[in-house]
Protein backbone atom coordinates (compact mmCIF):
# COMPACT_ATOMS: atom_id res chain seq x y z
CA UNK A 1 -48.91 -11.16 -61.47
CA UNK A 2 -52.76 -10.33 -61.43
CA UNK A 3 -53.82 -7.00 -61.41
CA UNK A 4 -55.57 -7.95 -58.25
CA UNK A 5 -52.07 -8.97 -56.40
CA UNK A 6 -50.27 -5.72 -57.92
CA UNK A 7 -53.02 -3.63 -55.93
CA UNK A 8 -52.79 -5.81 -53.06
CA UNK A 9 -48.53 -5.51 -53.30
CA UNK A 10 -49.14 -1.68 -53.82
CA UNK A 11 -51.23 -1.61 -50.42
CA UNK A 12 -48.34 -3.48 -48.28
CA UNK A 13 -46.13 -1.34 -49.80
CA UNK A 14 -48.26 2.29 -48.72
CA UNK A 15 -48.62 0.64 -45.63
CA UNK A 16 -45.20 -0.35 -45.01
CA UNK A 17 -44.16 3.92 -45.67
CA UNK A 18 -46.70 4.45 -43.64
CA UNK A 19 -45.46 2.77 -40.60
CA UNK A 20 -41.84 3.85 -41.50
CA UNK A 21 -43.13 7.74 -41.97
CA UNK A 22 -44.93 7.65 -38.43
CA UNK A 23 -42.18 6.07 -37.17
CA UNK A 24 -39.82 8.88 -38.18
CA UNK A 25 -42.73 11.49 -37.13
CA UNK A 26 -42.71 10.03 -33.83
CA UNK A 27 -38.96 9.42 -33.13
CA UNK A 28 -38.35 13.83 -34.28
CA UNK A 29 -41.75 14.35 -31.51
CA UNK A 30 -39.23 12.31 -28.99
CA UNK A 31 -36.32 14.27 -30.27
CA UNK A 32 -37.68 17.52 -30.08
CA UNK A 33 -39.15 16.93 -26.50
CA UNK A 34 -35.93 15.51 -25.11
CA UNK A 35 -33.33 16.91 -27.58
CA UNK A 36 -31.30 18.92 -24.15
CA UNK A 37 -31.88 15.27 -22.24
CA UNK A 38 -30.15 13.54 -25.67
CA UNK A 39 -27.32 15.64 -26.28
CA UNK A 40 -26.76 16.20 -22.41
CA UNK A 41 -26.24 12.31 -22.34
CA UNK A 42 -24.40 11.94 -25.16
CA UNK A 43 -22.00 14.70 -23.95
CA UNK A 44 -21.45 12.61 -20.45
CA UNK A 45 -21.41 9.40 -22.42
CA UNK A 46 -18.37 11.04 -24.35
CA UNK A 47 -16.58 13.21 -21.82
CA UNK A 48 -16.87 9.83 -19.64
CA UNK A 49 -15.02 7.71 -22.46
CA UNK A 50 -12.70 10.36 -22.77
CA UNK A 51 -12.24 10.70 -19.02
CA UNK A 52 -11.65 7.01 -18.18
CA UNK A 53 -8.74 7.11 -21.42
CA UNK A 54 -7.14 10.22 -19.72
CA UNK A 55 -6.67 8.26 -16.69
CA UNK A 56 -5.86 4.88 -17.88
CA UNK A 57 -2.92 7.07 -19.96
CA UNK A 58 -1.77 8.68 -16.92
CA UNK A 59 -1.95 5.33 -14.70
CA UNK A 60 0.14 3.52 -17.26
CA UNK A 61 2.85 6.47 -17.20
CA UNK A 62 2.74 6.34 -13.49
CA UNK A 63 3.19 2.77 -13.61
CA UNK A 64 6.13 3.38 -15.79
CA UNK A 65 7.78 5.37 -13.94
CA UNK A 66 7.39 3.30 -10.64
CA UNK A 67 9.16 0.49 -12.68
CA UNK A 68 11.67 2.29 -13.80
CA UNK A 69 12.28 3.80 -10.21
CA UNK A 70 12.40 -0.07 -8.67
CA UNK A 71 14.87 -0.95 -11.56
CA UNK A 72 17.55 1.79 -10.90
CA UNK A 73 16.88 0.85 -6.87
CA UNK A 74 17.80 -2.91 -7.56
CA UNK A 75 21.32 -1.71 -9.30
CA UNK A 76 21.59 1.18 -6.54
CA UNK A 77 19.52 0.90 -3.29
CA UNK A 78 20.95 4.40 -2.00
CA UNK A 79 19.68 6.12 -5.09
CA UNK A 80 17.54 8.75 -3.81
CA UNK A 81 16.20 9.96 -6.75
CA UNK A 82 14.69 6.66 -7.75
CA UNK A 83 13.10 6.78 -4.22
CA UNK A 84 11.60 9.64 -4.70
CA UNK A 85 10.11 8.51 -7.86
CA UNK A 86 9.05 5.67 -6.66
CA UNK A 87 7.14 6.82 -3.85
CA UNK A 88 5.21 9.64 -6.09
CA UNK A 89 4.66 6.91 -8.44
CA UNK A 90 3.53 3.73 -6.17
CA UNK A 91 3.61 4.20 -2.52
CA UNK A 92 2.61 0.72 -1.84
CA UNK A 93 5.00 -0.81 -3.73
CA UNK A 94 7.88 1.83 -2.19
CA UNK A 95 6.87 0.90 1.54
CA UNK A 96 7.77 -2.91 0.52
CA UNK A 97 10.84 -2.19 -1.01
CA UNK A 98 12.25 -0.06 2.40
CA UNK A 99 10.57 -2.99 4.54
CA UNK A 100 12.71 -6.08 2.32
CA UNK A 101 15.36 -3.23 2.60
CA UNK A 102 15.05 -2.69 6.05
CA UNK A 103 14.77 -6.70 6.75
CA UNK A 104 17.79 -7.26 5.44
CA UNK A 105 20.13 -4.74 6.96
CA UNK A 106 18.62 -4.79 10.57
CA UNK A 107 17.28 -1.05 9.80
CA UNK A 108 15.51 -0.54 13.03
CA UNK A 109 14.65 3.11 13.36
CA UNK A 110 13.11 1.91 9.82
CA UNK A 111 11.51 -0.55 10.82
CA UNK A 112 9.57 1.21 13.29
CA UNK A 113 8.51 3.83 11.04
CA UNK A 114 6.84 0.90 8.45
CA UNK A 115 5.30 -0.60 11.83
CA UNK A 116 2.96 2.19 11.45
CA UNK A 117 2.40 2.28 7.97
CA UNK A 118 -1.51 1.98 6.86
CA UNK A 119 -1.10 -1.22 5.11
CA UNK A 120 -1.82 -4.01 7.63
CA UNK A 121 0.82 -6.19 5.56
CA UNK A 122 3.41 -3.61 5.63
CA UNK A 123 2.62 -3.28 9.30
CA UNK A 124 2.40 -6.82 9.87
CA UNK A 125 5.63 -7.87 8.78
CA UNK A 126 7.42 -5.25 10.10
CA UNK A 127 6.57 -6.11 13.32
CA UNK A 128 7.92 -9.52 13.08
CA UNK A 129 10.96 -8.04 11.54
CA UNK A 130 11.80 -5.87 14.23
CA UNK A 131 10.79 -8.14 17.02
CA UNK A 132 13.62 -10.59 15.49
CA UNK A 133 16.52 -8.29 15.00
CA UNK A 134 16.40 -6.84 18.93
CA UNK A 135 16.02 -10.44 19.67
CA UNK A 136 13.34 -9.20 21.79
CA UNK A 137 11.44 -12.69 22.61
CA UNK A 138 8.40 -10.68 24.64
CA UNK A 139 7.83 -8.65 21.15
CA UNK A 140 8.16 -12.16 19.00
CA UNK A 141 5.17 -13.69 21.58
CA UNK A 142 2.78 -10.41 21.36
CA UNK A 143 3.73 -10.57 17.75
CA UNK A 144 2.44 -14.07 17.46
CA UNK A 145 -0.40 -13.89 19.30
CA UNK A 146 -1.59 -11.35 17.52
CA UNK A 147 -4.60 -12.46 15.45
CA UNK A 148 -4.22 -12.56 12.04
CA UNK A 149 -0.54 -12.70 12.33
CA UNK A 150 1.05 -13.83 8.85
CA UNK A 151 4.40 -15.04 10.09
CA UNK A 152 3.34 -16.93 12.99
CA UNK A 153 5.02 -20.03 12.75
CA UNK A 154 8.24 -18.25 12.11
CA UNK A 155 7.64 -16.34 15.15
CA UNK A 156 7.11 -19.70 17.07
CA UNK A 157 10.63 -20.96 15.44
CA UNK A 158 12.25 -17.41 16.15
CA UNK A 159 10.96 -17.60 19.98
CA UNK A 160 12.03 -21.27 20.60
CA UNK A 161 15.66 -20.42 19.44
CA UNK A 162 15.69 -17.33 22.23
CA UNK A 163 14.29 -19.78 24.42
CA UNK A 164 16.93 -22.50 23.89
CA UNK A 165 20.06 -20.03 24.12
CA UNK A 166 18.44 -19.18 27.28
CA UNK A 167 18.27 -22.77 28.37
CA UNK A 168 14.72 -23.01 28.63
CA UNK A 169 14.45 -26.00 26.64
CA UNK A 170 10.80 -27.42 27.05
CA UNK A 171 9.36 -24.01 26.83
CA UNK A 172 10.98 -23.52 23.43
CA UNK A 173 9.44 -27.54 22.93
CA UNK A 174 6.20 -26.13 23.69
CA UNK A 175 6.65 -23.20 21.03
CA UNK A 176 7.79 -26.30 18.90
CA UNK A 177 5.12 -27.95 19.04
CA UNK A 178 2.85 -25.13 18.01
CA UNK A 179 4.15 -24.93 14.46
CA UNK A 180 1.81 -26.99 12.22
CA UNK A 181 2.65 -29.71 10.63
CA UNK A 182 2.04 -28.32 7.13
CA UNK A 183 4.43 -25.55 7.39
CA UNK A 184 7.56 -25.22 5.39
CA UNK A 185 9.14 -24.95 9.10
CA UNK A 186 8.14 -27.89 10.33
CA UNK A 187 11.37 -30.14 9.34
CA UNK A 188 13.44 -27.26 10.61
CA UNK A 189 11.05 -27.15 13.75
CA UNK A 190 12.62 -30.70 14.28
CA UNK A 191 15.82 -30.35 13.98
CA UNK A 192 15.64 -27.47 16.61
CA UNK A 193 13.88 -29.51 18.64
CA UNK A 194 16.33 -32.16 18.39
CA UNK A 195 19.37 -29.66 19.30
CA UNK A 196 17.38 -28.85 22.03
CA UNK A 197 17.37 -32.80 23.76
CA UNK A 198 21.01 -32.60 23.06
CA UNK A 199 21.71 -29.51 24.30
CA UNK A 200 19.48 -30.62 27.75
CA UNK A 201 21.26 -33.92 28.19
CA UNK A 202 25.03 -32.28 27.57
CA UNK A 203 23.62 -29.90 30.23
CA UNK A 204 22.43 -32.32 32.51
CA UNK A 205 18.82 -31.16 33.05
């Protein structure tokens, strides 16, 4: 290398410190001026991390303990204890285990209570629920013409099988009909429906 290169390489080398010197002059200006702004952020950057790991750790144990709570109620639904738990733990999930509990042992006074509950599902199907074990056919048809109504083509089937003890037969046809054809009721829908012509001509009508 020339004498005249090892000058030039001796330059680009100054000059390289010398952007890397102001560099580091100018990042400790920034520092100094905005040091409290920094160290404030990197405090909320950290007490954030750490606050968002608290709660996923307490969420999990919650979630824990809810399972554990449904567990001991699927060996024992009268254990109270577990209810308890459960409901501290995961109210949601505690309001559908009274409602499938309530469903399936005709618990009306129950049933009335989740008919108020704050989840429109919960609500929802505990309306239909009730409606069907008073065998209460005007509650069934303001049930199903509710809007939004998730069980409405049961409610149809449920109404044209009050209607049919009660001889109506082509008003529980109408209800029938109603049911579309894509729902899983729709073969049952039939067979109703055929019960119901023989039913009307062993009646006579």
């Amino acid at each position: 290398m020339s004498i005249k290169e090892q000058v030039e390489f001796a330059k680009e080398e100054l000059t390289q410190d010398e952007k890397l010197l102001a560099g580091l002059i100018k990042a400790e200006r920034f520092y100094r001026r905005n040091r409290f702004a920094i160290i404030a952020l990197a405090v909320i950057v950290v007490a954030g991390g750490a606050g968002y790991m608290a709660m996923e750790y307490v969420k999990g144990q919650k979630l824990e303990r809810a399972n554990r709570a449904l567990l001991a109620l699927e060996k024992d639904p009268a254990d109270r204890a577990a209810l308890k738990s459960l409901k501290e733990n995961d109210p949601e999930l505690a309001e559908l285990f009274l409602l499938r509990e309530a469903s399936r042992n005709g618990d009306l006074k129950a049933l009335e209570s989740l008919g108020r509950s704050g989840d429109p599902v919960v609500a929802d199907l505990a309306a239909y629920h009730l409606g069907v074990w008073r065998r209460d056919g005007e509650a069934i048809r303001n049930y199903r013409m509710k809007s939004g109504a998730l069980l409405k083509d049961f409610a149809l089937f449920d109404e044209a099988y009050l209607l049919m003890r009660e001889g109506k037969i082509s008003e529980a046809r109408e209800r029938l009909a109603l049911i579309s054809e894509e729902s899983v009721l729709k073969p049952a829908a039939t067979m109703l429906e055929h019960y119901g012509v023989v039913a009307q001509s062993k009646g006579g009508e």
